[in-house]
Structures are given as structure tokens and as C-alpha cells.
N, C-alpha and C. Protein backbone atom coordinates (compact mmCIF):
# COMPACT_ATOMS: atom_id res chain seq x y z
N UNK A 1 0.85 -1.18 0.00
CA UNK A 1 0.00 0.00 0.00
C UNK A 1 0.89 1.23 0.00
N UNK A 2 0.63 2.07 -1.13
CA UNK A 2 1.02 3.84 -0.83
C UNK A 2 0.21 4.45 -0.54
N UNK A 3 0.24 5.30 0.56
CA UNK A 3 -0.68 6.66 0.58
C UNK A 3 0.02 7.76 0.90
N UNK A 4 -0.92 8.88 0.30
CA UNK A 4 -0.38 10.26 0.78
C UNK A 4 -1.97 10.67 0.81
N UNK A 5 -1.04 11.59 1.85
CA UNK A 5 -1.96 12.61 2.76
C UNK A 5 -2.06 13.78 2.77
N UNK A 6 -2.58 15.23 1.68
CA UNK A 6 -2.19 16.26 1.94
C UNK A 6 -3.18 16.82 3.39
N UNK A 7 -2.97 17.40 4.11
CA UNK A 7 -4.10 18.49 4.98
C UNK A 7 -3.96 19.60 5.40
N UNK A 8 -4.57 20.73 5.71
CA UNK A 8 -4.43 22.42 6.03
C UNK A 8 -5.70 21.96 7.27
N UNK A 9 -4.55 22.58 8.33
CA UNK A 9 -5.37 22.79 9.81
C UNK A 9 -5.51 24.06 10.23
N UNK A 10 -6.42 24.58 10.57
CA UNK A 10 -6.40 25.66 11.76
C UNK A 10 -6.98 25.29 13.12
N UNK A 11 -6.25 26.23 13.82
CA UNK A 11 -6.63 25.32 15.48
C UNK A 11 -6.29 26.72 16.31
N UNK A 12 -7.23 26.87 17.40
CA UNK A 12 -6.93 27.87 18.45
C UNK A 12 -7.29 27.18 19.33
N UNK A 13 -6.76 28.27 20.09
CA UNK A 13 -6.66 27.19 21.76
C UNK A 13 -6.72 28.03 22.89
N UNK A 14 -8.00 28.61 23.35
CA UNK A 14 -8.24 29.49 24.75
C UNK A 14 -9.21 28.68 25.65
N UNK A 15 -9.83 29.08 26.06
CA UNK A 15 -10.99 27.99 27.02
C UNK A 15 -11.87 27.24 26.31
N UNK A 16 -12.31 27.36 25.12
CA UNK A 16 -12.79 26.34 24.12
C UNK A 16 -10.97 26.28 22.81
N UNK A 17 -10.89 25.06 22.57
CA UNK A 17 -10.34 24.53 21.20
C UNK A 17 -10.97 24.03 20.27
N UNK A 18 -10.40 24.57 19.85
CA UNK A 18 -11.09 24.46 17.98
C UNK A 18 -10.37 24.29 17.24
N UNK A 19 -10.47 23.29 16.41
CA UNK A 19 -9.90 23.01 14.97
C UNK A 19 -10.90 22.53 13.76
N UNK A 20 -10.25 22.44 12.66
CA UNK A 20 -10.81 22.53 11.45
C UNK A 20 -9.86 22.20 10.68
N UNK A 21 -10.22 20.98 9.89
CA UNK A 21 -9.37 20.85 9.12
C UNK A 21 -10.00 20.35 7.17
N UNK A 22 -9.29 20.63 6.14
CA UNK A 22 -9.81 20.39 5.07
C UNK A 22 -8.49 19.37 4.34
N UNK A 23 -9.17 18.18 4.10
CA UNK A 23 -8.10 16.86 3.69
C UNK A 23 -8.21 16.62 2.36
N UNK A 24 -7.30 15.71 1.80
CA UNK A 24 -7.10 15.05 0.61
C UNK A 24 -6.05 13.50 0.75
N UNK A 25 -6.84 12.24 0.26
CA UNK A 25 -5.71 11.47 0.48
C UNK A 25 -6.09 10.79 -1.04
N UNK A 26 -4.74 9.81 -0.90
CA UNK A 26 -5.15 8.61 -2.03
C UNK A 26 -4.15 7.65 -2.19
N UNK A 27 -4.58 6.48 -2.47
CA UNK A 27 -3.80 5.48 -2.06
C UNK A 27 -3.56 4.25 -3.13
N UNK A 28 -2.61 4.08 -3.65
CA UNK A 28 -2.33 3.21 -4.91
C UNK A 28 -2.17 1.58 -3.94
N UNK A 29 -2.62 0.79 -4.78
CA UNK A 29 -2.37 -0.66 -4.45
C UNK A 29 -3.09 -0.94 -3.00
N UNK A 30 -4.60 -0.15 -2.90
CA UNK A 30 -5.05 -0.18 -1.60
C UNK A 30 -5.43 -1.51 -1.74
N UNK A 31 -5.30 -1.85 -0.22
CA UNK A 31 -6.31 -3.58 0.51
C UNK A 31 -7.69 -3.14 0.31
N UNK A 32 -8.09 -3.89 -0.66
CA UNK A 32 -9.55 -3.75 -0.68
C UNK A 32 -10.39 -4.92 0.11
N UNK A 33 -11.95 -5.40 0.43
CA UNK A 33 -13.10 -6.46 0.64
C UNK A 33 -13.32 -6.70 -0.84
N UNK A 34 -13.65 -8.11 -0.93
CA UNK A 34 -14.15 -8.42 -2.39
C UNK A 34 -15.26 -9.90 -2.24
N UNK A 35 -16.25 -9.79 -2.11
CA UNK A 35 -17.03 -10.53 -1.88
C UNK A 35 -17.55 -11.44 -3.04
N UNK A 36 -16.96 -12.72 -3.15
CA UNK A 36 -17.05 -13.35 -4.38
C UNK A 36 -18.08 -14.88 -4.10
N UNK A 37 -19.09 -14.66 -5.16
CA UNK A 37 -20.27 -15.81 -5.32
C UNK A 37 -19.82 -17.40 -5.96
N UNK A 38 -19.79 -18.10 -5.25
CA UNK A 38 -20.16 -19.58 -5.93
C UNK A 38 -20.87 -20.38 -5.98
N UNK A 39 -21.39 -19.97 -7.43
CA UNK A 39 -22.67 -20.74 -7.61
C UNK A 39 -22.49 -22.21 -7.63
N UNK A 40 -21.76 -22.91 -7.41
CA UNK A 40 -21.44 -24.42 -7.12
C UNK A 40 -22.43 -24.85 -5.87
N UNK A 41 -21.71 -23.96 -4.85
CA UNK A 41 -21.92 -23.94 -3.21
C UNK A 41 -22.68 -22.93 -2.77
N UNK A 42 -22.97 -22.37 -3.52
CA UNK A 42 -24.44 -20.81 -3.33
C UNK A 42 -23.71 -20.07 -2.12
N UNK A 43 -22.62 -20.40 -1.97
CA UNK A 43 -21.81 -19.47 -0.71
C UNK A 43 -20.91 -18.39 -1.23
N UNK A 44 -21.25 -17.17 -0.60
CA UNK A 44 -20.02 -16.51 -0.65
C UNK A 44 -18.90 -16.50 0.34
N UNK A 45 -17.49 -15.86 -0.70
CA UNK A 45 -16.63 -15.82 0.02
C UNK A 45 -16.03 -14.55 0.11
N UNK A 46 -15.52 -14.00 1.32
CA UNK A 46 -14.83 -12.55 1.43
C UNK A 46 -13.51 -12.57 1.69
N UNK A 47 -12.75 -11.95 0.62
CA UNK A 47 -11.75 -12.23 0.49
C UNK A 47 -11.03 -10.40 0.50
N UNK A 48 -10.00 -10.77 0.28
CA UNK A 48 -8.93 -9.03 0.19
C UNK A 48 -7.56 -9.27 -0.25
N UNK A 49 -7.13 -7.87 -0.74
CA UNK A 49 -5.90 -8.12 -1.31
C UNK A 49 -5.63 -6.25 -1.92
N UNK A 50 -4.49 -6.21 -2.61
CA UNK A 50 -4.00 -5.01 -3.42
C UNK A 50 -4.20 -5.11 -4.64
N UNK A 51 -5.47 -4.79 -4.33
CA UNK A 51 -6.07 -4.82 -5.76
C UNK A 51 -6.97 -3.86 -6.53
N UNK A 52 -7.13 -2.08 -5.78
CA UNK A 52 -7.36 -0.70 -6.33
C UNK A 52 -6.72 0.32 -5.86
N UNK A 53 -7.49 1.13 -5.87
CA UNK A 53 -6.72 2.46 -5.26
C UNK A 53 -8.38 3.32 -4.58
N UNK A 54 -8.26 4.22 -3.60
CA UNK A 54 -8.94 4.78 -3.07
C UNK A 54 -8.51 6.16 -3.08
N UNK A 55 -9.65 7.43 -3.18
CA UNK A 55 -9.44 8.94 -2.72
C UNK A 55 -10.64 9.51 -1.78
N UNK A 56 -10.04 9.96 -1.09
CA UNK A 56 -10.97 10.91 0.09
C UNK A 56 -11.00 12.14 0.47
N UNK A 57 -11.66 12.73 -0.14
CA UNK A 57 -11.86 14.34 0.70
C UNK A 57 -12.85 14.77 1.40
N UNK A 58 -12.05 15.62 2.21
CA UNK A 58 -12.95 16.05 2.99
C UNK A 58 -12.72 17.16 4.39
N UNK A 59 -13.68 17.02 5.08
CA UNK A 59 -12.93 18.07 6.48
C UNK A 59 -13.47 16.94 7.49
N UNK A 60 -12.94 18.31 8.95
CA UNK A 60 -13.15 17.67 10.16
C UNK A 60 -12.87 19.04 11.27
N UNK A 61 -13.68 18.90 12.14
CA UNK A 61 -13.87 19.59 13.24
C UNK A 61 -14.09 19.31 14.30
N UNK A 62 -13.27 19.29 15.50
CA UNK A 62 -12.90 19.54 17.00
C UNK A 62 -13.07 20.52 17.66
N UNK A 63 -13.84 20.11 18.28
CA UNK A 63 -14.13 21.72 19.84
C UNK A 63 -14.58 20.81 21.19
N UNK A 64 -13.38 21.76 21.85
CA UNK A 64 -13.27 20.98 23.15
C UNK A 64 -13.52 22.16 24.14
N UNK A 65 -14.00 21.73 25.07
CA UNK A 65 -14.50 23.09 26.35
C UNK A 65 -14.71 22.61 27.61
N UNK A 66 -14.05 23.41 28.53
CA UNK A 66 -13.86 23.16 29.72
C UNK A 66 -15.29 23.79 30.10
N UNK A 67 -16.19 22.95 31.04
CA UNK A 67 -17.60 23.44 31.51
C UNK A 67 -17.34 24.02 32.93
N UNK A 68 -16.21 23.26 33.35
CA UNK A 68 -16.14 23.76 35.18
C UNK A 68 -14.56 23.19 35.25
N UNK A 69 -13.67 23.04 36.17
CA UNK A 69 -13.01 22.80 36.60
C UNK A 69 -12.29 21.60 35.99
N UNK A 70 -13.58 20.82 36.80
CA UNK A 70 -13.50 19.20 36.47
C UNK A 70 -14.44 18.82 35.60
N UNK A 71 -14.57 19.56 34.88
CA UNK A 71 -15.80 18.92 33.99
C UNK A 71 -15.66 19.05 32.25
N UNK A 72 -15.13 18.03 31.32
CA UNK A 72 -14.86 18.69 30.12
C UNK A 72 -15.93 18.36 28.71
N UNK A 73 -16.23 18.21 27.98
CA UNK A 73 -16.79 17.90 26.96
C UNK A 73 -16.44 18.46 24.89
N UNK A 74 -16.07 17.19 24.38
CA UNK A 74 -15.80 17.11 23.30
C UNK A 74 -16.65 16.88 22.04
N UNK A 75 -16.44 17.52 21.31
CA UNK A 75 -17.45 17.38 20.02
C UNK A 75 -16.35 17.34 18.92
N UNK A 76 -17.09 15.92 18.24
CA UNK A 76 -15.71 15.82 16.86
C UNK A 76 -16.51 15.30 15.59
N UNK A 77 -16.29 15.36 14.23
CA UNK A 77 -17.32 15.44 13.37
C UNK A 77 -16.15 15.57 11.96
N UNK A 78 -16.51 14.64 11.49
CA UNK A 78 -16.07 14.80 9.44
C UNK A 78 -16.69 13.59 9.23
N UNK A 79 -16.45 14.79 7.28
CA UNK A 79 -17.63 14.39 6.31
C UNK A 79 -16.61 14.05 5.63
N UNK A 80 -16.42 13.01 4.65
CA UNK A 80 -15.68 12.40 3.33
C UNK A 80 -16.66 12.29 2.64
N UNK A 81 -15.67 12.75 1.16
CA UNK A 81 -16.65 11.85 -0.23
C UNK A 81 -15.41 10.73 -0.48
N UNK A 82 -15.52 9.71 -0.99
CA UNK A 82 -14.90 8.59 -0.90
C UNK A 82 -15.42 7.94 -2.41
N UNK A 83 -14.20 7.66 -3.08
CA UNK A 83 -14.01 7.22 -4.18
C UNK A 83 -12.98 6.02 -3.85
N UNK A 84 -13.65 4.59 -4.38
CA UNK A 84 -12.63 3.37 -5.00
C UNK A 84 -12.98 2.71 -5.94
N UNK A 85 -12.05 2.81 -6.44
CA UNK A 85 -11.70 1.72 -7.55
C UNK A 85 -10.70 0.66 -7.38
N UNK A 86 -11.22 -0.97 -8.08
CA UNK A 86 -10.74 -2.09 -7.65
C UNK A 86 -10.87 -3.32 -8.75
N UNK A 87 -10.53 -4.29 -8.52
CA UNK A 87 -10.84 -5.63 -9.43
C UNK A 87 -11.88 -6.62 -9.30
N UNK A 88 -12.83 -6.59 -9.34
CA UNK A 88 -14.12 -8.11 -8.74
C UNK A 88 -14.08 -8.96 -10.33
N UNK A 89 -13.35 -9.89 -10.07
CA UNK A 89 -13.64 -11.58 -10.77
C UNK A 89 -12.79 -10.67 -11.95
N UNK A 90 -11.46 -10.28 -11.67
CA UNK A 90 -11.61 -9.77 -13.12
C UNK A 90 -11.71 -8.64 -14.09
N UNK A 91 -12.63 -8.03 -13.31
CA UNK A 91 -13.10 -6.79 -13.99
C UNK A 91 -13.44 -5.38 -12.99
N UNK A 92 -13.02 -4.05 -13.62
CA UNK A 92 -12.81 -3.09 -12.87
C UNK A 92 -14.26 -2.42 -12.32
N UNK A 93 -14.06 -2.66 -10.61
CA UNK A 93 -15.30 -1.76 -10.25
C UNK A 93 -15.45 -0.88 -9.52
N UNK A 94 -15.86 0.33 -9.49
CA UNK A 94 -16.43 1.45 -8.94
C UNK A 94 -17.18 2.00 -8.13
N UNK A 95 -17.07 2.40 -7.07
CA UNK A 95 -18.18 3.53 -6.44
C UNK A 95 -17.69 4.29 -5.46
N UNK A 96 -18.35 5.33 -5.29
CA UNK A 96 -18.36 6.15 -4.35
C UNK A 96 -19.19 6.96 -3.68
N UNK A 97 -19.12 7.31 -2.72
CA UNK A 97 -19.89 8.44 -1.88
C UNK A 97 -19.64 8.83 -0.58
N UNK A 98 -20.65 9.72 0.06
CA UNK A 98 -19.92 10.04 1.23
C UNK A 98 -20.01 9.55 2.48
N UNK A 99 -19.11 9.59 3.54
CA UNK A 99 -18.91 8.96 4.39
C UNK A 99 -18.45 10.05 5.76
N UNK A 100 -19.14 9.83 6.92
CA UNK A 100 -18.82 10.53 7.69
C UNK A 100 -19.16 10.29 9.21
N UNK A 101 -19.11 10.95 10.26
CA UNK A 101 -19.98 10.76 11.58
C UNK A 101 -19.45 11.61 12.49
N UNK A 102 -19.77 11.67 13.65
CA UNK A 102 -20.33 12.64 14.29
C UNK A 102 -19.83 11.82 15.18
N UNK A 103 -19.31 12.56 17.31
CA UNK A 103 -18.93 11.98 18.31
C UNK A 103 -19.16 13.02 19.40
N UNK A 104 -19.44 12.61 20.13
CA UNK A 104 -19.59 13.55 21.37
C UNK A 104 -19.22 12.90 22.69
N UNK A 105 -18.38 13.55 23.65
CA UNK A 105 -17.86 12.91 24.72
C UNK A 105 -17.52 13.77 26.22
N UNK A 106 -17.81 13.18 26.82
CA UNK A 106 -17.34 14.41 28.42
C UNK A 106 -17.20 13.66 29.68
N UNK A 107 -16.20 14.28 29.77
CA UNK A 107 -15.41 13.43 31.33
C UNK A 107 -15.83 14.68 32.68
N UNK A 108 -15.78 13.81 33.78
CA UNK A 108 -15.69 14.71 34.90
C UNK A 108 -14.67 13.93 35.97
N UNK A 109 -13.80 15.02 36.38
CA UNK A 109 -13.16 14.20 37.26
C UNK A 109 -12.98 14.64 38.49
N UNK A 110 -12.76 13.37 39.66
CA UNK A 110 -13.47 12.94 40.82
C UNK A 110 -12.28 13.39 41.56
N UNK A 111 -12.47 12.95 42.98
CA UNK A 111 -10.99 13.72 43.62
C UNK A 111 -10.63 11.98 43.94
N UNK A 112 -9.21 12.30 44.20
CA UNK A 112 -8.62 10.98 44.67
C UNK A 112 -8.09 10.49 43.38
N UNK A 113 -8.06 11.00 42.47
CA UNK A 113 -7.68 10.25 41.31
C UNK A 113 -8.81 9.98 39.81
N UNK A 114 -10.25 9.56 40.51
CA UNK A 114 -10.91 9.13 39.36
C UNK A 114 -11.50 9.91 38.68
N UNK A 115 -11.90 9.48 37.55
CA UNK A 115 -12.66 9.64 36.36
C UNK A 115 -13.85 9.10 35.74
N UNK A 116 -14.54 9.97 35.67
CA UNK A 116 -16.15 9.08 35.01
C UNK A 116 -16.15 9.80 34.19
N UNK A 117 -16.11 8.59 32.65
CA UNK A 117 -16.37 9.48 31.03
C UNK A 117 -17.64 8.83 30.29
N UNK A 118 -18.43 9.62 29.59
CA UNK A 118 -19.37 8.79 28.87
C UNK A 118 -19.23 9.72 27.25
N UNK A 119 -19.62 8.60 25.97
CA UNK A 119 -18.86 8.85 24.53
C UNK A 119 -20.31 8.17 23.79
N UNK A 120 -20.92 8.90 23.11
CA UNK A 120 -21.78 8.38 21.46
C UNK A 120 -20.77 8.73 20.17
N UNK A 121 -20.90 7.87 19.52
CA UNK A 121 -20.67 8.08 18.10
C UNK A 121 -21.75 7.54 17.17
N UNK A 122 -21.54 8.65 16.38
CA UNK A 122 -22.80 8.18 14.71
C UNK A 122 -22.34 8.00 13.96
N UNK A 123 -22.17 6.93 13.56
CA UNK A 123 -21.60 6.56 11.83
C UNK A 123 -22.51 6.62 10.89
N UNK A 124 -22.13 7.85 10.52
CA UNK A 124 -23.41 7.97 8.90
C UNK A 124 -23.09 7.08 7.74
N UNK A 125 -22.19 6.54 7.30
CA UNK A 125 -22.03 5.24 6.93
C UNK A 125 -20.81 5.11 6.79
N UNK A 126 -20.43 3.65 7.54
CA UNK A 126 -19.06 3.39 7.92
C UNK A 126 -18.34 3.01 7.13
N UNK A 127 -18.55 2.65 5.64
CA UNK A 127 -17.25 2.26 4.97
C UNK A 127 -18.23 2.02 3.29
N UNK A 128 -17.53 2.96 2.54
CA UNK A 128 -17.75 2.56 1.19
C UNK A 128 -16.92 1.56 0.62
N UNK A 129 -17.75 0.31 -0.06
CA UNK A 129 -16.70 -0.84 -0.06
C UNK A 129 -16.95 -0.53 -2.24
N UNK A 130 -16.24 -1.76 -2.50
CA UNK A 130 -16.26 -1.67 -4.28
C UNK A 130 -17.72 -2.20 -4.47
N UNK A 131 -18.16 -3.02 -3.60
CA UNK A 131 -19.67 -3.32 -4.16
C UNK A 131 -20.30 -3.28 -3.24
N UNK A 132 -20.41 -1.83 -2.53
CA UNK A 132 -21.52 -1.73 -1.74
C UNK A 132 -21.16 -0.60 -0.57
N UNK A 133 -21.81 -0.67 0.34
CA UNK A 133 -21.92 0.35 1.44
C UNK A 133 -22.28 -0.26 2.48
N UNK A 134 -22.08 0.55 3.82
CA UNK A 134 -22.20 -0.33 5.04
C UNK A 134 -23.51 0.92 5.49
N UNK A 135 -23.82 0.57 6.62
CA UNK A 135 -24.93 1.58 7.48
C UNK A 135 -24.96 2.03 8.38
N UNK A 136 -25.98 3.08 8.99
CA UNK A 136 -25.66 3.58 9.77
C UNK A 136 -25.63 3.58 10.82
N UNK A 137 -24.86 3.60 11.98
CA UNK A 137 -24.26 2.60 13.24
C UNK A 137 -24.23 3.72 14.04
N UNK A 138 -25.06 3.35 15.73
CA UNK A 138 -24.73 4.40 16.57
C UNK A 138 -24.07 3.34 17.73
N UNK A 139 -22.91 4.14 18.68
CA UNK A 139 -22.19 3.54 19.53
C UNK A 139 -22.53 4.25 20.98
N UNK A 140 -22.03 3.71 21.67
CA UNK A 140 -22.58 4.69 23.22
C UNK A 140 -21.76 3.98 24.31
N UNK A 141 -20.81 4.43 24.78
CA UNK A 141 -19.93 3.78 26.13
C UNK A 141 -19.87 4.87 27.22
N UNK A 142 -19.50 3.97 28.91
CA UNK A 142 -19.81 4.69 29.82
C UNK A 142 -18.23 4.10 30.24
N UNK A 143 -17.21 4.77 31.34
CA UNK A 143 -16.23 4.35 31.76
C UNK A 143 -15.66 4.91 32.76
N UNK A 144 -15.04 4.50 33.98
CA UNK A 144 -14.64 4.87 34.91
C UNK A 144 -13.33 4.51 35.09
N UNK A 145 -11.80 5.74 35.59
CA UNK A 145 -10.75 5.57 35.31
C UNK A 145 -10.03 5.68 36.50
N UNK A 146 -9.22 5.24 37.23
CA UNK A 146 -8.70 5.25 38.48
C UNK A 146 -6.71 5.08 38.57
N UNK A 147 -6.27 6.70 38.99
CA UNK A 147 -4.81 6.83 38.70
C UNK A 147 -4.51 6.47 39.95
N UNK A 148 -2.95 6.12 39.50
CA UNK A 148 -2.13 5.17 40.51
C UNK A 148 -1.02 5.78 40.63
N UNK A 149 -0.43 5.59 41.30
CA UNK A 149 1.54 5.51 41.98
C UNK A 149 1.24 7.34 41.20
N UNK A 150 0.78 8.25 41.23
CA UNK A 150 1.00 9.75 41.24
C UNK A 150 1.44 9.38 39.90
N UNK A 151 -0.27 8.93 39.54
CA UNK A 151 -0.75 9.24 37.58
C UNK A 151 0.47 8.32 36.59
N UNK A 152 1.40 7.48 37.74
CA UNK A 152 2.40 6.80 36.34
C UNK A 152 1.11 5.43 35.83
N UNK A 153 -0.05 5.02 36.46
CA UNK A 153 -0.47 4.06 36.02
C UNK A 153 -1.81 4.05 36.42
N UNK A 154 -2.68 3.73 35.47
CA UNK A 154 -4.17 3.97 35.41
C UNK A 154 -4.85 2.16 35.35
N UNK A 155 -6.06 2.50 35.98
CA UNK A 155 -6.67 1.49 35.77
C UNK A 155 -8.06 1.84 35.18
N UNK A 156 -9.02 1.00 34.34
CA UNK A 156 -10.36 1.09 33.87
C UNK A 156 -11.29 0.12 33.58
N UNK A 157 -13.10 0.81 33.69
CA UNK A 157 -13.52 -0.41 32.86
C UNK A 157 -14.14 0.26 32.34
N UNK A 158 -14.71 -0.47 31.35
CA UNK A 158 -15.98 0.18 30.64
C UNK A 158 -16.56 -0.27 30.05
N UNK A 159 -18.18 0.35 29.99
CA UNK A 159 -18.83 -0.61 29.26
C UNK A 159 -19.87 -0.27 28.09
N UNK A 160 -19.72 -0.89 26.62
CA UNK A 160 -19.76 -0.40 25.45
C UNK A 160 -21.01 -0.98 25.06
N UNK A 161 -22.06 0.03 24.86
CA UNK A 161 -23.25 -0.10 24.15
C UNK A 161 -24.36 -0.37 24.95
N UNK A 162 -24.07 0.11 26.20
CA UNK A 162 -24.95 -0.62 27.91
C UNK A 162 -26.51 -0.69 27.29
N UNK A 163 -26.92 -0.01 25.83
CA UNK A 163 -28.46 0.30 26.32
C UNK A 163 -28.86 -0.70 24.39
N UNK A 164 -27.87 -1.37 24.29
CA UNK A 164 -27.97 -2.43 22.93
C UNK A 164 -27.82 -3.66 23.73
N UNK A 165 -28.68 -4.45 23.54
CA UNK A 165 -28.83 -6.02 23.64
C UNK A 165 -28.04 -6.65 22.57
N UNK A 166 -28.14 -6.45 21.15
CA UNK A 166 -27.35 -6.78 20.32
C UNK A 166 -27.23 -5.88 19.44
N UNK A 167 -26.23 -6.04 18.13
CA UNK A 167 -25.69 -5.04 17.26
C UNK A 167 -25.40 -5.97 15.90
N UNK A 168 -25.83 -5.55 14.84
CA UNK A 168 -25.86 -5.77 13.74
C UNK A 168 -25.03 -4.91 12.84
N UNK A 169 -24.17 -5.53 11.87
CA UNK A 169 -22.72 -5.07 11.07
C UNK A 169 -23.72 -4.88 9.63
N UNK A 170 -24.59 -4.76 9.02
CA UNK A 170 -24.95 -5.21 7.90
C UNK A 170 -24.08 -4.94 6.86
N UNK A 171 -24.06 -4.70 5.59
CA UNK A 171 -23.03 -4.51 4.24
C UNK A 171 -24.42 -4.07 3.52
N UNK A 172 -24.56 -3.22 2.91
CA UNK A 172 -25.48 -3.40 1.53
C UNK A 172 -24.55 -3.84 0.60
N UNK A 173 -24.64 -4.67 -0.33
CA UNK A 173 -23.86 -5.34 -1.34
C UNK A 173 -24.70 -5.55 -2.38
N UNK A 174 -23.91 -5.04 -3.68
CA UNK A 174 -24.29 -5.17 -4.93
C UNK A 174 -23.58 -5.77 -6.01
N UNK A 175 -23.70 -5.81 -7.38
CA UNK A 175 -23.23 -7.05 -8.28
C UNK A 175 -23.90 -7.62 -8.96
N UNK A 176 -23.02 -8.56 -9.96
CA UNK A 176 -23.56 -9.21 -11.00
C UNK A 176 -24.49 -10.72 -10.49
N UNK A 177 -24.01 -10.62 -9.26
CA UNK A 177 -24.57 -11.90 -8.76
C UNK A 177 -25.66 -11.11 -7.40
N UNK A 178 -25.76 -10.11 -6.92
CA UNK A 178 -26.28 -9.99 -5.77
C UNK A 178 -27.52 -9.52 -6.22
């Protein structure tokens, strides 16, 4: 895999931080997913390899703000348009669109050492593949952090998705066979 990365940041930094940034990447001989049908065994198989190239533009924005003392909260957010191109069975395939999500997060911290943080993220759709697209996925974790020996060593747990019973990955997938 090659990639390059151009990006232009701006960022200030007083009691709220802020940044902003506007990207460009692209990547020759990218690892692509390639989801291949056999009609023998009516099974598919998912397979990968260096076998296109990918481009992404786009921005991203950070703002972080102190609410009290001990109390902080983060907001982080980019949008990509997302272009790949690749090989399925053979023959060259295409798509693109955009890709992005949204995060929000805020810690407060306790005396004695600890920390209680809670984090959502929205994936407006998590991954443009060569034949297809994934969907849109929300995340939600709660976590509590506890410093040691004067902050050289932390301990944690946490727990991811407390208010999902289960979670589903789907793919939309398309093709000569799908």
C-alpha cells in the first residue's frame, strides 16, 4: 500500500479549542473487501488483497471546552466523499460516496484520582466498499478511570453499548450476482 496525505489545519486554543481541518488522500495498491459468489456452493466468500486504489476528501472539526473545573466535553465530526476503484472476478469496479460521523464525549473528574467518562458516536455510513456500502451505526460507552503511583499508572472499565442487547454489522452489497 502507498498513501499520501495532503491536509491544512487551523486550530486555536483558549478555554474552548477548535480546529478545522480540510483533507485530501489517495492510495495506490489499496487492501480492498471483495465478496465473491459460488454458484457451485451458493456461498459466498470474502476475500482481500491489493487490488485498487482509493481517494478521500474532505474536512473535520474539533471543539473541546472546559464546563467547570473538572468537567470537560468534546465534540468531533467529518464528512468524506470517498471514491474506490478495484478488481471483482476480473473486472474493474467502482463507487463512491460520502462517508462521515459525528462523536460527542465528556469526562468529569473525581478527587482521589478518578474519572467518570461517557462517549456516542454516529456513523453515517461506515465504509464505502467496491460493491456496496455499510450503514448507519450508533455507539454509546460509559467508563470509569482510576490513577495510581501519582498518575504513572491507570486502571479502567468500561462498558460499550450498555443500552444495545445486540448489534448488527450489515453490508449493503451489490453485483452481477447480488
Amino acid at each position: 500500500v502507498v498513501g499520501n496525505n495532503l491536509q491544512l489545519t487551523y486550530s486555536r486554543s483558549k478555554k474552548t479549542s477548535f480546529s478545522i481541518g480540510l483533507s485530501h488522500s489517495f492510495t495506490n495498491n489499496a487492501i480492498q473487501y471483495v465478496i465473491l459468489y459460488d454458484p457451485v456452493t451458493k456461498a459466498n466468500r470474502l476475500t482481500m488483497g491489493n487490488n485498487g486504489s482509493n481517494k478521500l476528501t474532505g474536512m473535520n472539526l474539533n471543539i473541546s471546552q472546559s464546563i467547570t473545573p473538572k468537567w470537560n466535553m468534546n465534540f468531533t465530526t467529518n464528512l468524506n466523499y470517498v471514491f474506490v476503484r478495484g478488481y471483482v472476478d476480473g473486472s474493474i469496479r467502482e463507487n463512491e460516496g460520502m462517508k462521515g460521523n459525528f462523536a460527542l464525549s465528556t469526562g468529569y473528574r473525581l478527587d482521589k484520582g478518578w474519572r467518570l467518562n461517557a462517549n456516542m458516536n454516529y456513523l453515517l455510513t461506515p465504509e464505502i466498499l467496491l460493491q456496496g456500502e455499510g450503514i448507519a451505526i450508533f455507539f454509546s460507552g460509559l467508563s470509569v478511570n482510576k490513577e495510581l503511583f501519582k498518575e504513572k499508572l491507570a486502571i479502567s472499565g468500561s462498558i460499550n453499548n450498555p443500552f444495545n442487547k445486540f448489534m448488527f454489522f450489515p453490508n449493503n452489497i451489490k453485483g452481477d450476482n447480488y
